[in-house]
C-alpha atoms as a PDB file:
ATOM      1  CA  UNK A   1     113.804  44.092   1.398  1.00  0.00           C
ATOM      2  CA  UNK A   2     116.329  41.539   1.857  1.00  0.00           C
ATOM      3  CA  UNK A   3     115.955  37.998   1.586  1.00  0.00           C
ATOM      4  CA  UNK A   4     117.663  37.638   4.707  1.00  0.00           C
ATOM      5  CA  UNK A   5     114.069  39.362   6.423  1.00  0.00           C
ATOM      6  CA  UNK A   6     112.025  36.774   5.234  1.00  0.00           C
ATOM      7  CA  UNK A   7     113.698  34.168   6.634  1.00  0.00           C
ATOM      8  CA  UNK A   8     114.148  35.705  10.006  1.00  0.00           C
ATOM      9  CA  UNK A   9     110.151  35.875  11.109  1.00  0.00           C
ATOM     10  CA  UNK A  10     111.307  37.727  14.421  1.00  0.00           C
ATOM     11  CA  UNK A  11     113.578  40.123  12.565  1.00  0.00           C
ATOM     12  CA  UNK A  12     110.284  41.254  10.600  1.00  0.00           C
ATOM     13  CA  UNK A  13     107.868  40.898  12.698  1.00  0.00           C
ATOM     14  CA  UNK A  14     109.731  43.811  15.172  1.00  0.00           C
ATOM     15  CA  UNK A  15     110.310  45.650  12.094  1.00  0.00           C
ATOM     16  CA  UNK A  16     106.322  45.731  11.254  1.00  0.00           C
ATOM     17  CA  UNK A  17     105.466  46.828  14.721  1.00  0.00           C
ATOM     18  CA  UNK A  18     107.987  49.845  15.037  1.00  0.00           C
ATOM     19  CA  UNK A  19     106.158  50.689  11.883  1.00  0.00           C
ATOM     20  CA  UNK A  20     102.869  50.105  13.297  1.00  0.00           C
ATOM     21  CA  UNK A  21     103.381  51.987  16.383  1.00  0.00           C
ATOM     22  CA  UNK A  22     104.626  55.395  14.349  1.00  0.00           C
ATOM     23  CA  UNK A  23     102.125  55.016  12.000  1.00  0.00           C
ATOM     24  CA  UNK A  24      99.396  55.137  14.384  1.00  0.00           C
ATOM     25  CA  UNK A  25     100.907  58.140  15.946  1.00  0.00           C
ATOM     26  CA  UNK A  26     100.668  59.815  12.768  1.00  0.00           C
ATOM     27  CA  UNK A  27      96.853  59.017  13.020  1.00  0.00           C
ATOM     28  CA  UNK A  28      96.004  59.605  16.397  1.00  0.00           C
ATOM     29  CA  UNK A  29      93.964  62.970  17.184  1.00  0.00           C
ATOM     30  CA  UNK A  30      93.274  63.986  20.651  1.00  0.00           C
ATOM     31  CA  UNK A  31      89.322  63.479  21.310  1.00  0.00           C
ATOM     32  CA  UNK A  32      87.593  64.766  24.332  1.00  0.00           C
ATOM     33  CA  UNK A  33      85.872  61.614  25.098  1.00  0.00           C
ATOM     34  CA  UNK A  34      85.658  60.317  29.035  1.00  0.00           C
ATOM     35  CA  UNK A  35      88.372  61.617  30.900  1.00  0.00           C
ATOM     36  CA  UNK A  36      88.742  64.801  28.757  1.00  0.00           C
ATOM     37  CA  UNK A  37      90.661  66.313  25.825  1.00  0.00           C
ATOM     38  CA  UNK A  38      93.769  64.584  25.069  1.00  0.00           C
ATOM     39  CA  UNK A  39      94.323  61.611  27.367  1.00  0.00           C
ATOM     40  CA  UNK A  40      93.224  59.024  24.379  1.00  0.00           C
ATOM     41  CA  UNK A  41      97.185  60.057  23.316  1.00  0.00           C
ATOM     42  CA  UNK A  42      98.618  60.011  26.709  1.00  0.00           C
ATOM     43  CA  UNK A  43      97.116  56.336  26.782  1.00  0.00           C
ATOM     44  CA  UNK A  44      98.579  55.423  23.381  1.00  0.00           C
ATOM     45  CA  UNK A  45     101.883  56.714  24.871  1.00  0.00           C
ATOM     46  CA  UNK A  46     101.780  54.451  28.199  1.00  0.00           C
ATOM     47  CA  UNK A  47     100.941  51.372  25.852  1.00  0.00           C
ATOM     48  CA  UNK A  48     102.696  51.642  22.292  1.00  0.00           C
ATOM     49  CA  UNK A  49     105.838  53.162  24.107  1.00  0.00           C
ATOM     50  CA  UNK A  50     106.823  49.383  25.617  1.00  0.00           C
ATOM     51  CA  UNK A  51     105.137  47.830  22.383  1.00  0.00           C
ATOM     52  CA  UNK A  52     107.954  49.821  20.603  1.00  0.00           C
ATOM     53  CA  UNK A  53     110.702  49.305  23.444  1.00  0.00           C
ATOM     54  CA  UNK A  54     110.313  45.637  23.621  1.00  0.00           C
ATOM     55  CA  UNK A  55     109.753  45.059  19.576  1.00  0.00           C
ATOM     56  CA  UNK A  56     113.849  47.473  19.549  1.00  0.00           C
ATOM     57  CA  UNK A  57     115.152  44.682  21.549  1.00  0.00           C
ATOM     58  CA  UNK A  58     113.934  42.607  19.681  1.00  0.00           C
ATOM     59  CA  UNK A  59     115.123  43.494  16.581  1.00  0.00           C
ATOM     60  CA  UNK A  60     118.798  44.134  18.464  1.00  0.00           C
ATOM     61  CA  UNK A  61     118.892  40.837  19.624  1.00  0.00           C
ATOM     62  CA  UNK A  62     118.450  39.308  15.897  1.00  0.00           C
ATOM     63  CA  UNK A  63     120.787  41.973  14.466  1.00  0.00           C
ATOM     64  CA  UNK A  64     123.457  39.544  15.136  1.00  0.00           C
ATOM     65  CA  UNK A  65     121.775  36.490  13.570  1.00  0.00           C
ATOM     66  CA  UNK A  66     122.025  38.295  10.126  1.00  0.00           C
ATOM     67  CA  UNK A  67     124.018  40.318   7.768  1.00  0.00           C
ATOM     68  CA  UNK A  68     124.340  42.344   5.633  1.00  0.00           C
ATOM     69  CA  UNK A  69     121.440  44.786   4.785  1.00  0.00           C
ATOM     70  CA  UNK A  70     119.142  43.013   6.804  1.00  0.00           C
ATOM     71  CA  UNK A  71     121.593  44.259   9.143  1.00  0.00           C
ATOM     72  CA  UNK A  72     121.994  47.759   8.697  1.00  0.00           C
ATOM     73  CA  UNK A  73     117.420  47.329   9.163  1.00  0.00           C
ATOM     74  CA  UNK A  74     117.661  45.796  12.120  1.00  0.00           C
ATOM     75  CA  UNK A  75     119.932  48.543  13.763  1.00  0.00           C
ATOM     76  CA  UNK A  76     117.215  51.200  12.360  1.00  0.00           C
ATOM     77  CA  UNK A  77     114.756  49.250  13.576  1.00  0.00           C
ATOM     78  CA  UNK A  78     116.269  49.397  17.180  1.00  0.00           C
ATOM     79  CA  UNK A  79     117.162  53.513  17.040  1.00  0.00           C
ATOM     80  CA  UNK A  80     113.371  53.474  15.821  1.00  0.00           C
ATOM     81  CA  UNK A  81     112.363  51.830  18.424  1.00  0.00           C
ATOM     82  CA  UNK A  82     114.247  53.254  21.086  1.00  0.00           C
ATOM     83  CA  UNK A  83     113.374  56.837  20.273  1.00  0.00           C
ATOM     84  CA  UNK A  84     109.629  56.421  19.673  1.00  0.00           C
ATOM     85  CA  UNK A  85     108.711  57.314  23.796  1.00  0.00           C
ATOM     86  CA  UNK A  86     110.862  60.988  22.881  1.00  0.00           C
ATOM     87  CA  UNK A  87     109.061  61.311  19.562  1.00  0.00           C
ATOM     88  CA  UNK A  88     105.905  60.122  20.671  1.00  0.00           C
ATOM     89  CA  UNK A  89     105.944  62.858  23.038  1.00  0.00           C
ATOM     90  CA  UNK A  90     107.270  65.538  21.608  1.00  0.00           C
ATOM     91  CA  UNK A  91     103.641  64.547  19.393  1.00  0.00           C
ATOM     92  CA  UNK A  92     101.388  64.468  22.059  1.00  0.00           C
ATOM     93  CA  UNK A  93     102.568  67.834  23.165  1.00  0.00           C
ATOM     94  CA  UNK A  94     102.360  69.310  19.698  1.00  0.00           C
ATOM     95  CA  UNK A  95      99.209  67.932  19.069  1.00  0.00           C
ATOM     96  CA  UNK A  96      96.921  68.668  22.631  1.00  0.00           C
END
């Protein structure tokens, strides 16, 4: 990573949690517990999808505090972020 990202906390911090959030999907199974089969991942949707949202802006707002390749992360981190409600469901309905 660039040395730029460790100096800008923010920068990496909304970097980690666009991570996060599409790692979890990756993890996330559809259970059948309370309200019935598959509404653990509609839940994950309604929550990580602003996590994700808020964690793009973020990142676009500090995209102009650095250069370079920290950069060029910082707009993936924001086309990450911004896409993750479409991916996420495009999951949920490929995996319920």
């Amino acid at each position: 990573m660039p040395a730029a990202l460790y100096k800008d906390l923010w920068l990496s911090g909304s970097m980690l949690a666009v991570l996060g959030v599409y790692v979890a999907l990756f993890f996330i199974r559809p259970t059948g517990e309370g309200w019935g089969y598959g509404w653990n991942m509609v839940a994950f949707l309604l929550y990580a999808s602003p996590a994700a949202l808020l964690a793009s802006a973020l990142a676009g707002w500090r995209s102009g505090k650095v250069a370079g390749a920290a950069r060029t992360l910082a707009r993936v981190t924001v086309a990450a972020g911004l896409i993750f409600p479409v991916i996420c469901f495009v999951a949920l309905r490929a995996k319920a």
